[in-house]
C-alpha atoms as a PDB file:
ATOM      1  CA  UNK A   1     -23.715 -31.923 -75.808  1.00  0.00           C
ATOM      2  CA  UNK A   2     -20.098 -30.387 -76.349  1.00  0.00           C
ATOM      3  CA  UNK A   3     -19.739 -33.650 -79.214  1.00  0.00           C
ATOM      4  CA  UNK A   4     -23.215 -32.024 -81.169  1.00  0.00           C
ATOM      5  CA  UNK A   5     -21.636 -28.627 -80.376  1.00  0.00           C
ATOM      6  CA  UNK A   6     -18.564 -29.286 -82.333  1.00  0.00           C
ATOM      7  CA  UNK A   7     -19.963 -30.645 -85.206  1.00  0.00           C
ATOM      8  CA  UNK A   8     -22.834 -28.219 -85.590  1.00  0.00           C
ATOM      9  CA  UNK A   9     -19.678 -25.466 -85.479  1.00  0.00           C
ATOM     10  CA  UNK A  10     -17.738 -27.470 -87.793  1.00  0.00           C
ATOM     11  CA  UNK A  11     -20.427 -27.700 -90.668  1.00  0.00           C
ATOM     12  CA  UNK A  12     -20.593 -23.326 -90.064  1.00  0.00           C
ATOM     13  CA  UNK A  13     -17.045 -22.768 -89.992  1.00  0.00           C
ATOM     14  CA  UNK A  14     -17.074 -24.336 -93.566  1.00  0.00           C
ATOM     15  CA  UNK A  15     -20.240 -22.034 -94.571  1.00  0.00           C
ATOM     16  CA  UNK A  16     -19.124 -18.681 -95.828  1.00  0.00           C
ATOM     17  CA  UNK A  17     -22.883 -17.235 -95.957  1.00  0.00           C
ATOM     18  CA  UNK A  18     -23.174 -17.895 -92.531  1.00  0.00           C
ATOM     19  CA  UNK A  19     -19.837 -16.353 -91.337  1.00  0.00           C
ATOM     20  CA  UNK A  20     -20.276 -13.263 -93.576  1.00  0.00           C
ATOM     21  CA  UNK A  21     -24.252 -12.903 -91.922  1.00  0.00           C
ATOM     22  CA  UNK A  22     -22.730 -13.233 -87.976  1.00  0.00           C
ATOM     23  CA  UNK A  23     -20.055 -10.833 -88.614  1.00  0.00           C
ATOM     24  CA  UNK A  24     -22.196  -8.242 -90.385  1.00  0.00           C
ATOM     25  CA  UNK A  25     -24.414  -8.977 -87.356  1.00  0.00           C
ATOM     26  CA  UNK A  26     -21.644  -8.612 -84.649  1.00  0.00           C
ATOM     27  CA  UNK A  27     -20.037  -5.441 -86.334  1.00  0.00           C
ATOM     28  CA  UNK A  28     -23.631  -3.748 -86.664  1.00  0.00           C
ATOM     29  CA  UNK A  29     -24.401  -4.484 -83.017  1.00  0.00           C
ATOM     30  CA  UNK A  30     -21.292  -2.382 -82.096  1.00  0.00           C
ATOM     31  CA  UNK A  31     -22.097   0.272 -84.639  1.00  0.00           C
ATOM     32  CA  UNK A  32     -25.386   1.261 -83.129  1.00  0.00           C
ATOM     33  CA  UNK A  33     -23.311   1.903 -80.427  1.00  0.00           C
ATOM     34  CA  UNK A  34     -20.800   3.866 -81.542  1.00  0.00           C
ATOM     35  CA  UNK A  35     -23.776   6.031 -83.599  1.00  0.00           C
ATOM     36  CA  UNK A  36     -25.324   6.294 -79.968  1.00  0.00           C
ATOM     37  CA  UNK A  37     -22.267   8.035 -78.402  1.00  0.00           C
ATOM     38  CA  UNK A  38     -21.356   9.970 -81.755  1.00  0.00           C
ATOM     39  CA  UNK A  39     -22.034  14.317 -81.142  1.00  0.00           C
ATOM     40  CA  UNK A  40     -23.427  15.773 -84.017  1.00  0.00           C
ATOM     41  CA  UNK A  41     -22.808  19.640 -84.368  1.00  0.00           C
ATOM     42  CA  UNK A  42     -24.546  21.317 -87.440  1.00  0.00           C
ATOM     43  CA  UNK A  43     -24.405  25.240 -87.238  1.00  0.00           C
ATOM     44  CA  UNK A  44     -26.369  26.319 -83.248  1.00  0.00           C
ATOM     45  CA  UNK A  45     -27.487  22.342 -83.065  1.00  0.00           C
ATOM     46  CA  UNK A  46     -24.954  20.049 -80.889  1.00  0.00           C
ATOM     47  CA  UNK A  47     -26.586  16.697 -80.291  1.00  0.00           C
ATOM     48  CA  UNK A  48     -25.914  13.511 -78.706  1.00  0.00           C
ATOM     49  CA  UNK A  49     -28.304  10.391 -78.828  1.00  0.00           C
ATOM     50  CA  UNK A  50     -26.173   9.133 -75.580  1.00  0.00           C
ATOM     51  CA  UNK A  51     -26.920  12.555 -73.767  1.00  0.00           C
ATOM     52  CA  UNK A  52     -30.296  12.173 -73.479  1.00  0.00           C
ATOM     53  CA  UNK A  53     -30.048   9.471 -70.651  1.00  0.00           C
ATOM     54  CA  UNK A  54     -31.048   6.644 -73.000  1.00  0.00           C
ATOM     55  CA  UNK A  55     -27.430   5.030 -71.263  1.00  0.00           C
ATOM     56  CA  UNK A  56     -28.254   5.801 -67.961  1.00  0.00           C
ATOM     57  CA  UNK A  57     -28.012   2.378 -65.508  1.00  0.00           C
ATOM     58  CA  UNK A  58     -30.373   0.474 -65.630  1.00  0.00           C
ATOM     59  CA  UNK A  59     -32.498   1.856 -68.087  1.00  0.00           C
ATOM     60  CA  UNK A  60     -29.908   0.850 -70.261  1.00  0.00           C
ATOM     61  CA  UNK A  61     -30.661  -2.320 -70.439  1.00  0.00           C
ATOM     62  CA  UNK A  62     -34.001  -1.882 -71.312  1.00  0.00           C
ATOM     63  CA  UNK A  63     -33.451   0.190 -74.588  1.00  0.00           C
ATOM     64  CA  UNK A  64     -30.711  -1.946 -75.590  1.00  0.00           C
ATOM     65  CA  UNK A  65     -32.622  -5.008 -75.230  1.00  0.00           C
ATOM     66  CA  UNK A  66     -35.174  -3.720 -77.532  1.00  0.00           C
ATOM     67  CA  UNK A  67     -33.622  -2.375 -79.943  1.00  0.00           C
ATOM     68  CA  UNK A  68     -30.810  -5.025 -80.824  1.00  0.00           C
ATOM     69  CA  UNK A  69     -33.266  -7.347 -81.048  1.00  0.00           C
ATOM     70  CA  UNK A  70     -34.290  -6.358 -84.305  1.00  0.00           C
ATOM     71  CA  UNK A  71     -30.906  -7.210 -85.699  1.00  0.00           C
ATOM     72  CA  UNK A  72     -31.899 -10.788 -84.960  1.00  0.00           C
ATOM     73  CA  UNK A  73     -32.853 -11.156 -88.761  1.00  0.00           C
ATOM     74  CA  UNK A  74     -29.148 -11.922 -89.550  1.00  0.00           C
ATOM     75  CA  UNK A  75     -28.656 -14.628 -87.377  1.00  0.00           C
ATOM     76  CA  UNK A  76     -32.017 -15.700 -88.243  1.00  0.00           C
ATOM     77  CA  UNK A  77     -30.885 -16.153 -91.723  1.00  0.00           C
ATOM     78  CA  UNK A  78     -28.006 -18.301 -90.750  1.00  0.00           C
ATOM     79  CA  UNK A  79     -30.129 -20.472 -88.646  1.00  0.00           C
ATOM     80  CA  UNK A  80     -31.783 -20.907 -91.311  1.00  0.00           C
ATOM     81  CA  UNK A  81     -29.045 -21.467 -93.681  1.00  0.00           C
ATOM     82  CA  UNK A  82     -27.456 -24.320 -91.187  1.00  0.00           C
ATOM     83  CA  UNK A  83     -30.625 -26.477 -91.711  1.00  0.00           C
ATOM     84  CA  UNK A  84     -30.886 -25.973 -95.553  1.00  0.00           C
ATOM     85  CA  UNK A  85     -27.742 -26.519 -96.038  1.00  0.00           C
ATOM     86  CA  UNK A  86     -28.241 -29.936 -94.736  1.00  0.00           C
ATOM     87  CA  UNK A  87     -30.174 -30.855 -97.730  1.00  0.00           C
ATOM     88  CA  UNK A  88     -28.657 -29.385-100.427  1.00  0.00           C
ATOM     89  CA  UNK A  89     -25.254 -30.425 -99.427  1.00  0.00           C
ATOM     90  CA  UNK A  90     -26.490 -33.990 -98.471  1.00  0.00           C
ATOM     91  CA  UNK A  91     -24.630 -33.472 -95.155  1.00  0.00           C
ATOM     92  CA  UNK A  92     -28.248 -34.483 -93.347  1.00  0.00           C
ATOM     93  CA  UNK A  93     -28.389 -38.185 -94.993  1.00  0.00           C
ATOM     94  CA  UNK A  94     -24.621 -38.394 -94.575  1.00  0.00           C
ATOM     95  CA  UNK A  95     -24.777 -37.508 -90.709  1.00  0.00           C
ATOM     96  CA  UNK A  96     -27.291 -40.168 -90.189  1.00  0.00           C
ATOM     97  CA  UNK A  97     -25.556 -42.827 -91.885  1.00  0.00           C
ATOM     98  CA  UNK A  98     -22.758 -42.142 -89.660  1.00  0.00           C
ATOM     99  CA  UNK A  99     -24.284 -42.901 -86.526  1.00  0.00           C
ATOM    100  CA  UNK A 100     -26.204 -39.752 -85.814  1.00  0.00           C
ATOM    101  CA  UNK A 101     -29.688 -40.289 -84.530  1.00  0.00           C
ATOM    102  CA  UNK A 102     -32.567 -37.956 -85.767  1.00  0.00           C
ATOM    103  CA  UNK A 103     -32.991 -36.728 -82.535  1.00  0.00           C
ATOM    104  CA  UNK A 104     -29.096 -35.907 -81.857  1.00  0.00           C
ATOM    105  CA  UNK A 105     -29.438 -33.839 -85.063  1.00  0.00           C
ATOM    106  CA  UNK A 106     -32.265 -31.946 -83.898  1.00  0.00           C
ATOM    107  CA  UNK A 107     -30.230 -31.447 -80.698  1.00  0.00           C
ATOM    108  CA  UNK A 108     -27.456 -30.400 -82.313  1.00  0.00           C
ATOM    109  CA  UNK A 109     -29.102 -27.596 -84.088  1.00  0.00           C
ATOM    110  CA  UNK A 110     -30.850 -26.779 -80.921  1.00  0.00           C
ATOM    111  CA  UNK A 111     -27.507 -26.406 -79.226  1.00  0.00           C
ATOM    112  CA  UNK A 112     -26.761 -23.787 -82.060  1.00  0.00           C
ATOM    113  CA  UNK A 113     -29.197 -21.621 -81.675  1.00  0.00           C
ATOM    114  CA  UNK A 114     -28.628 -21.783 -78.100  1.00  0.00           C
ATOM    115  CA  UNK A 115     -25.184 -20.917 -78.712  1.00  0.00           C
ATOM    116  CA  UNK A 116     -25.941 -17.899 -80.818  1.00  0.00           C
ATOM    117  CA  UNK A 117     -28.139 -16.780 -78.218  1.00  0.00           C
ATOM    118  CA  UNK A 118     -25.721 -16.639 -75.666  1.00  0.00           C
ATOM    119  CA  UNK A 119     -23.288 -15.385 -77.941  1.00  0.00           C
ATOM    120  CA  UNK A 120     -25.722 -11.965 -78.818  1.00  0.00           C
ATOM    121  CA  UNK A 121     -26.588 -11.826 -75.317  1.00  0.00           C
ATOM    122  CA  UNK A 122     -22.948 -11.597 -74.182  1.00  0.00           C
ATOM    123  CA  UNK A 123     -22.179  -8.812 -76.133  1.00  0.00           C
ATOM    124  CA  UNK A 124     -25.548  -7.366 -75.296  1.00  0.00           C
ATOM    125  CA  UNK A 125     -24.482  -7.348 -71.613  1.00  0.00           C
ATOM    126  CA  UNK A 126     -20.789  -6.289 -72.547  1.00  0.00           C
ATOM    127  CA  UNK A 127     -21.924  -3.553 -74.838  1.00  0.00           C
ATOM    128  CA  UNK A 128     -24.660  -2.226 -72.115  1.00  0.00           C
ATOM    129  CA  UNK A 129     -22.554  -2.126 -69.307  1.00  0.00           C
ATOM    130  CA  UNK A 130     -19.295  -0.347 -71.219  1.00  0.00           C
ATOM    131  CA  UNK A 131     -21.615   2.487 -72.038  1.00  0.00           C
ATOM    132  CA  UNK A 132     -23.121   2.458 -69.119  1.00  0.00           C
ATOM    133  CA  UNK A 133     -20.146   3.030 -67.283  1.00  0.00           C
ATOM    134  CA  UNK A 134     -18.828   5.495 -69.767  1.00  0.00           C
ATOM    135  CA  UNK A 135     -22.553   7.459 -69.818  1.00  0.00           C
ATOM    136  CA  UNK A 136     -24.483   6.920 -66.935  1.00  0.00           C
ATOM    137  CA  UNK A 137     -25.056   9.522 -64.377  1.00  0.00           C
ATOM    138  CA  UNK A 138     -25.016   6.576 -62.120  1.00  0.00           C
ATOM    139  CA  UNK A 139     -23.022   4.522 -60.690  1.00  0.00           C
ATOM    140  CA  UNK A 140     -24.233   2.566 -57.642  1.00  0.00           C
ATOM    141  CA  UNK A 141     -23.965  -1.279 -57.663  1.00  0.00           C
ATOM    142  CA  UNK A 142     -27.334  -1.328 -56.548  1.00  0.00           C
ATOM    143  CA  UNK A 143     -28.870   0.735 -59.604  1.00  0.00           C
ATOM    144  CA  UNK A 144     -26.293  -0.699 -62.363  1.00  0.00           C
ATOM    145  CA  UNK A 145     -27.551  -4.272 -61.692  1.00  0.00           C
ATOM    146  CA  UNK A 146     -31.527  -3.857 -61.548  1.00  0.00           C
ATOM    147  CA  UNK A 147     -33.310  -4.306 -64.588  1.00  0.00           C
ATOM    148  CA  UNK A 148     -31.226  -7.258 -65.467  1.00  0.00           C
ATOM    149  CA  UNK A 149     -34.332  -9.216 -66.368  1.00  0.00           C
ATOM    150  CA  UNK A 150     -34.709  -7.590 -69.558  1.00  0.00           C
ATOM    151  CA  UNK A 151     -30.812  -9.429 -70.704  1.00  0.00           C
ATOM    152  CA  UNK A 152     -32.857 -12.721 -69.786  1.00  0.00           C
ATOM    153  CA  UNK A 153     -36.152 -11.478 -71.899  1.00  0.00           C
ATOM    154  CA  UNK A 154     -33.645 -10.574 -74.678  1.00  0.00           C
ATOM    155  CA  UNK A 155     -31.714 -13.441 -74.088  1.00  0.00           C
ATOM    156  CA  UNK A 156     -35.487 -15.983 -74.182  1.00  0.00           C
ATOM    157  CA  UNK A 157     -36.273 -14.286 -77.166  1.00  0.00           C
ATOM    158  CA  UNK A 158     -33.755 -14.717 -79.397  1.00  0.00           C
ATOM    159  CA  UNK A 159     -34.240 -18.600 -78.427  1.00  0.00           C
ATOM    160  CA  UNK A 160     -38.350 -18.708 -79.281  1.00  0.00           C
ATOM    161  CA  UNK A 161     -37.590 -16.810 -82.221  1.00  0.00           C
ATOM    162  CA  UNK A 162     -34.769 -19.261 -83.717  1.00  0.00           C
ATOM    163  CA  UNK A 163     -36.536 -21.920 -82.773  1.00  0.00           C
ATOM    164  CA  UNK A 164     -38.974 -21.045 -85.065  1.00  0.00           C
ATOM    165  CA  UNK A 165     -36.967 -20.329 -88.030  1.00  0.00           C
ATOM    166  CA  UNK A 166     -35.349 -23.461 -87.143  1.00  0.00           C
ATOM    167  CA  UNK A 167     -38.517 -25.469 -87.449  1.00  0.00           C
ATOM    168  CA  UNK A 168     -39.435 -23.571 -90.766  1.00  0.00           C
ATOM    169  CA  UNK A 169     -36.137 -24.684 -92.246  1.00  0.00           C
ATOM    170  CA  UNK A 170     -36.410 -28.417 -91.467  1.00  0.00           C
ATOM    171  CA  UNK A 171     -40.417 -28.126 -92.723  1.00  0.00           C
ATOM    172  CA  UNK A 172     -39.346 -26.253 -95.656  1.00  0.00           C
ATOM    173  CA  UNK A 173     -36.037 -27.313 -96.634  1.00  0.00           C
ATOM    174  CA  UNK A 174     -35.074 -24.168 -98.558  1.00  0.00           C
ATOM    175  CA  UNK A 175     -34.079 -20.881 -96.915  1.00  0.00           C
ATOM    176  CA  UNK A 176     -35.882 -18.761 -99.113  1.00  0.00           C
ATOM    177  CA  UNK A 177     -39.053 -20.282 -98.503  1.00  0.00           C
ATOM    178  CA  UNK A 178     -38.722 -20.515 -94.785  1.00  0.00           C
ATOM    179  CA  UNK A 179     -37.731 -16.932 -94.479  1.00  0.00           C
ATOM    180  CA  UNK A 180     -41.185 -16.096 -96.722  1.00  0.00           C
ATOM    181  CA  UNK A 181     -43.011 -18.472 -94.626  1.00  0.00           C
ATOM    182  CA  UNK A 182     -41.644 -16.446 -91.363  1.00  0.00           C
ATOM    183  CA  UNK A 183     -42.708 -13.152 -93.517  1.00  0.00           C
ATOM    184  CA  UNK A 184     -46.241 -14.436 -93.726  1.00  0.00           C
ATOM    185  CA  UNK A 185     -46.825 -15.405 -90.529  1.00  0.00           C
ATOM    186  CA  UNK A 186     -45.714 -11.523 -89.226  1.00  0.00           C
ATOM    187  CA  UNK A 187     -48.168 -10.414 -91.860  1.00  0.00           C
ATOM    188  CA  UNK A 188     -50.853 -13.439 -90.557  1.00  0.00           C
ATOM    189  CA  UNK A 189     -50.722 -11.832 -87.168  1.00  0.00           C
ATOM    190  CA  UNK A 190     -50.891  -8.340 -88.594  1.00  0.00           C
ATOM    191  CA  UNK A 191     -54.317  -9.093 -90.116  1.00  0.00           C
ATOM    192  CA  UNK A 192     -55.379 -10.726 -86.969  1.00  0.00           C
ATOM    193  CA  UNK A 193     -54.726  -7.843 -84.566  1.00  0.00           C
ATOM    194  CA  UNK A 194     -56.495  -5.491 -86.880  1.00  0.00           C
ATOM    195  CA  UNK A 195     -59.256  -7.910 -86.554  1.00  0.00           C
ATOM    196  CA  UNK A 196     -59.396  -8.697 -83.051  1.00  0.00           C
ATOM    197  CA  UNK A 197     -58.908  -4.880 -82.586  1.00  0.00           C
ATOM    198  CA  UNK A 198     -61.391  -3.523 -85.020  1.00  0.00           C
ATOM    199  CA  UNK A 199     -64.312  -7.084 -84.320  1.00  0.00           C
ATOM    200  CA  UNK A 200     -63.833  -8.177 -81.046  1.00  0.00           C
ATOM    201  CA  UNK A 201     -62.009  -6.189 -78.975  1.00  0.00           C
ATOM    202  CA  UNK A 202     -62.839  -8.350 -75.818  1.00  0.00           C
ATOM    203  CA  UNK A 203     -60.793 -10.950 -77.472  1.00  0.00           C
ATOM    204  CA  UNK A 204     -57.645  -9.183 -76.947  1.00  0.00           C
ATOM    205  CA  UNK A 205     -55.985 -11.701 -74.686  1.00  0.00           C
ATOM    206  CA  UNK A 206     -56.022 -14.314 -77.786  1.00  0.00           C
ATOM    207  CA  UNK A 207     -52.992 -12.039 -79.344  1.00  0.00           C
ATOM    208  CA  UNK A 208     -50.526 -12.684 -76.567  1.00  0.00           C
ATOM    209  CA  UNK A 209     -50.634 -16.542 -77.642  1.00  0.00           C
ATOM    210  CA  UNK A 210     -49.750 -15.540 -81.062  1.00  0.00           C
ATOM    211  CA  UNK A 211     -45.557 -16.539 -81.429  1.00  0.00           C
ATOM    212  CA  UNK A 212     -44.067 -13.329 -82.602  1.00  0.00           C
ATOM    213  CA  UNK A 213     -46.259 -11.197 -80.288  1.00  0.00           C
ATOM    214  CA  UNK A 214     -45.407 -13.562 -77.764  1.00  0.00           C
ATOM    215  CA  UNK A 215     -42.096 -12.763 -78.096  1.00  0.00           C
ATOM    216  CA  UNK A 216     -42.369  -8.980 -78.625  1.00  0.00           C
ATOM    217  CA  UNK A 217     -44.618  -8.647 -75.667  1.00  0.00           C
ATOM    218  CA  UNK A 218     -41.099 -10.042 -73.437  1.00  0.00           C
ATOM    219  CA  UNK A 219     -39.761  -6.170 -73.863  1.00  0.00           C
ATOM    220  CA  UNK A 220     -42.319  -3.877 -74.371  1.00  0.00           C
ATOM    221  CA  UNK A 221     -40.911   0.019 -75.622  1.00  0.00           C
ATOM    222  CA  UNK A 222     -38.360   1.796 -73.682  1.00  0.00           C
ATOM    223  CA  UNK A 223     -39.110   5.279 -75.489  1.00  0.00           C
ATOM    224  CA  UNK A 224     -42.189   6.515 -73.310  1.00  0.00           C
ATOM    225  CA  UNK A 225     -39.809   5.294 -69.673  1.00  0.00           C
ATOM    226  CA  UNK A 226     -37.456   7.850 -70.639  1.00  0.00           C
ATOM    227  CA  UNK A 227     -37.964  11.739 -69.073  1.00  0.00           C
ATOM    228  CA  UNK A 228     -37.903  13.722 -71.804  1.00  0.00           C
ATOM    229  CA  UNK A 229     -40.922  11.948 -72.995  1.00  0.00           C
ATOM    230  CA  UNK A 230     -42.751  12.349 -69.642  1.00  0.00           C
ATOM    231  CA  UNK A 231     -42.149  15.712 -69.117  1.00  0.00           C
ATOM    232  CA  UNK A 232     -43.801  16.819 -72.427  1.00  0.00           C
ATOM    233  CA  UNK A 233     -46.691  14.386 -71.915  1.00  0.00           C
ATOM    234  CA  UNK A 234     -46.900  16.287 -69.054  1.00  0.00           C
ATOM    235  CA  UNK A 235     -47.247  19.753 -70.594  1.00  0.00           C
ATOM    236  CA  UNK A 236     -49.361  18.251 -72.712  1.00  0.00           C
ATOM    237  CA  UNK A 237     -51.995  17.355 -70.041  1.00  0.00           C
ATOM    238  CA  UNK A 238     -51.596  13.562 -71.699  1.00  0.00           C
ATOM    239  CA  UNK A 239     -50.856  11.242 -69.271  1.00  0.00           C
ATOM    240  CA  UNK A 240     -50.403   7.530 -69.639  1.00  0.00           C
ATOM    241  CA  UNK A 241     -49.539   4.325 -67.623  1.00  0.00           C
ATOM    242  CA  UNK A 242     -48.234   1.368 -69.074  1.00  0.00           C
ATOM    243  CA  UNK A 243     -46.047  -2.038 -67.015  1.00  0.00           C
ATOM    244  CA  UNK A 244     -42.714  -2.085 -68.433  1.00  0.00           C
ATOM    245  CA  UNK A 245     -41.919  -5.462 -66.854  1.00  0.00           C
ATOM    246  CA  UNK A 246     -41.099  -8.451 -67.760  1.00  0.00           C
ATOM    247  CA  UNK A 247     -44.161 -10.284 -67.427  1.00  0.00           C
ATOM    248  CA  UNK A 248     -43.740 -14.478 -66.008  1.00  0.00           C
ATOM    249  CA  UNK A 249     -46.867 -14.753 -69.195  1.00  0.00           C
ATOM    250  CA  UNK A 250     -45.131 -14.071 -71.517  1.00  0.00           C
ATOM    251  CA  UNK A 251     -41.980 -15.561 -70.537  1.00  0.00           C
ATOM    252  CA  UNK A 252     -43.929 -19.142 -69.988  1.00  0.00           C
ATOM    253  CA  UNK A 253     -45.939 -18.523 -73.407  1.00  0.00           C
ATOM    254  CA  UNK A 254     -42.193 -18.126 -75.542  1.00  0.00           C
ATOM    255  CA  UNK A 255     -40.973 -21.098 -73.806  1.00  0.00           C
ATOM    256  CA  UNK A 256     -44.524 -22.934 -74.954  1.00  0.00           C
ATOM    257  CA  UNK A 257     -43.770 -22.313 -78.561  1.00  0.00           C
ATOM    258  CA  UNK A 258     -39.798 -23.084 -78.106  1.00  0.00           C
ATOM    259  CA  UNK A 259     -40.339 -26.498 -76.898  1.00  0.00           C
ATOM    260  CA  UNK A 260     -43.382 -26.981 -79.529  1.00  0.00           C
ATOM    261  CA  UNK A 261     -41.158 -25.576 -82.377  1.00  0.00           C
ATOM    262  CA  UNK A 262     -38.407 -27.915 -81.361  1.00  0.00           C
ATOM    263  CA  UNK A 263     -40.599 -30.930 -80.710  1.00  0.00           C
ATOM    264  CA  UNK A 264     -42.570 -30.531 -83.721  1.00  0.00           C
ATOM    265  CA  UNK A 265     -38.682 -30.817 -85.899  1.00  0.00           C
ATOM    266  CA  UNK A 266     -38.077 -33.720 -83.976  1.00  0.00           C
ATOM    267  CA  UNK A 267     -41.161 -35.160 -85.535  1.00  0.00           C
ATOM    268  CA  UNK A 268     -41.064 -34.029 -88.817  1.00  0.00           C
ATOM    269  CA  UNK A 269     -38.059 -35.048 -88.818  1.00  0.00           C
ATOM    270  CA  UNK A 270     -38.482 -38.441 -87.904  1.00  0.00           C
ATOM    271  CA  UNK A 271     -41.593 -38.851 -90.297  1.00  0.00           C
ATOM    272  CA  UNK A 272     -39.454 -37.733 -93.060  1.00  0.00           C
ATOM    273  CA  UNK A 273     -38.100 -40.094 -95.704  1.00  0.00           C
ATOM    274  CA  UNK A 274     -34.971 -38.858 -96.029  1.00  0.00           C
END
């Protein structure tokens, strides 16, 4: 593994798209941070995002989960970079003349994404639990280390969702096209909500299958947990209930479509006259 590792890392360290995409990733994750815990004072208005208990432990790790996840674009992008780059640059043909077996080249990338999913769920869990610790109105071992299920959700679907772009980019072969492809099938899904919502409602349970609702319905949204929002749907005579877990569903349906999205490369792959 640690042999695929370094030269998966090698062939990034020498592609300048790829670096540029993970640091403007990395330094935008921090800065939605820093915005968070920034007071804004304009005239009789003093605000503060962080004051309104969105880092309090452990809901913390609940709205951070969700909402850093849709920075996963950029790393999505280099994923898919790393596998085009293979063809243009030849570097695929020239692997497997080398000794490298299809399959160790589909592991290799596998380990990547891996790796970057780890990485951005590191600094997920570092990020969380600094401003946590500078924010929260609690502080009890107990409370500060609940919730932690929502790192792992984060954490499981970052790895469905580069799987996928992964799969698009061997299938494809051209970033551009596997990033429109990955556009489509967000818009393919669209369509088929409205329909299942608007033609057969009973059908419902069909849309948790889907890949990318699969792996939106890991975290669901944080915004109605939070008190503010209960209290006026309070005085509002609206109430609502809704399961803010993780559910073992969808956790089992992501890792479905990881395995088939990395299986199904392994095949292409290996069909492919390269």
């Amino acid at each position: 593994m640690l042999r695929l590792l370094s030269i998966e890392f090698h062939k990034l360290k020498n592609n300048k798209a790829a670096k540029v995409l993970s640091l403007i990733y990395f330094l935008l994750f921090s800065a939605i941070a820093l915005f968070a815990s920034i007071r804004f004072n304009f005239g009789s208005i003093d605000f503060r995002l962080a004051d309104q208990g969105i880092f309090n432990f452990p809901y913390i790790w609940h709205f951070n989960a969700y909402f850093v996840a849709f920075l996963k674009l950029f790393l999505a992008i280099v994923i898919v970079s790393m596998v085009s780059s293979e063809y243009t640059n030849r570097t695929l043909k020239q692997n497997l003349i080398d000794g490298l077996s299809k399959k160790e080249f589909i592991l290799s990338k596998f380990y990547g994404v891996i790796a970057f999913a780890l990485a951005s769920t590191l600094l997920l869990f570092i990020v969380s639990l600094t401003l946590g610790l500078i924010f929260s109105d609690y502080d009890e071992i107990g409370i500060i280390f609940s919730d932690l299920e929502y790192i792992l959700a984060y954490f499981l679907k970052l790895v469905g969702f580069f799987s996928m772009c992964l799969f698009f980019g061997i299938l494809l072969k051209r970033s551009a096209f596997a990033l429109g492809f990955l556009f489509l099938i967000w818009v393919f899904e669209g369509i088929v909500q409205l329909l299942v919502k608007f033609q057969a409602e009973s059908l419902d349970f069909i849309l948790n299958f889907l890949p990318l609702q699969a792996m939106s319905n890991l975290i669901v949204e944080p915004l109605t947990r939070l008190g503010i929002v209960k209290s006026t749907a309070v005085q509002l005579n609206s109430e609502f209930t809704k399961s803010y877990d993780v559910e073992w569903s969808a956790v089992l349906i992501v890792l479905g479509w990881s395995f088939i999205f990395i299986y199904s490369s392994w095949k292409l792959l290996q069909k492919r006259d390269l």
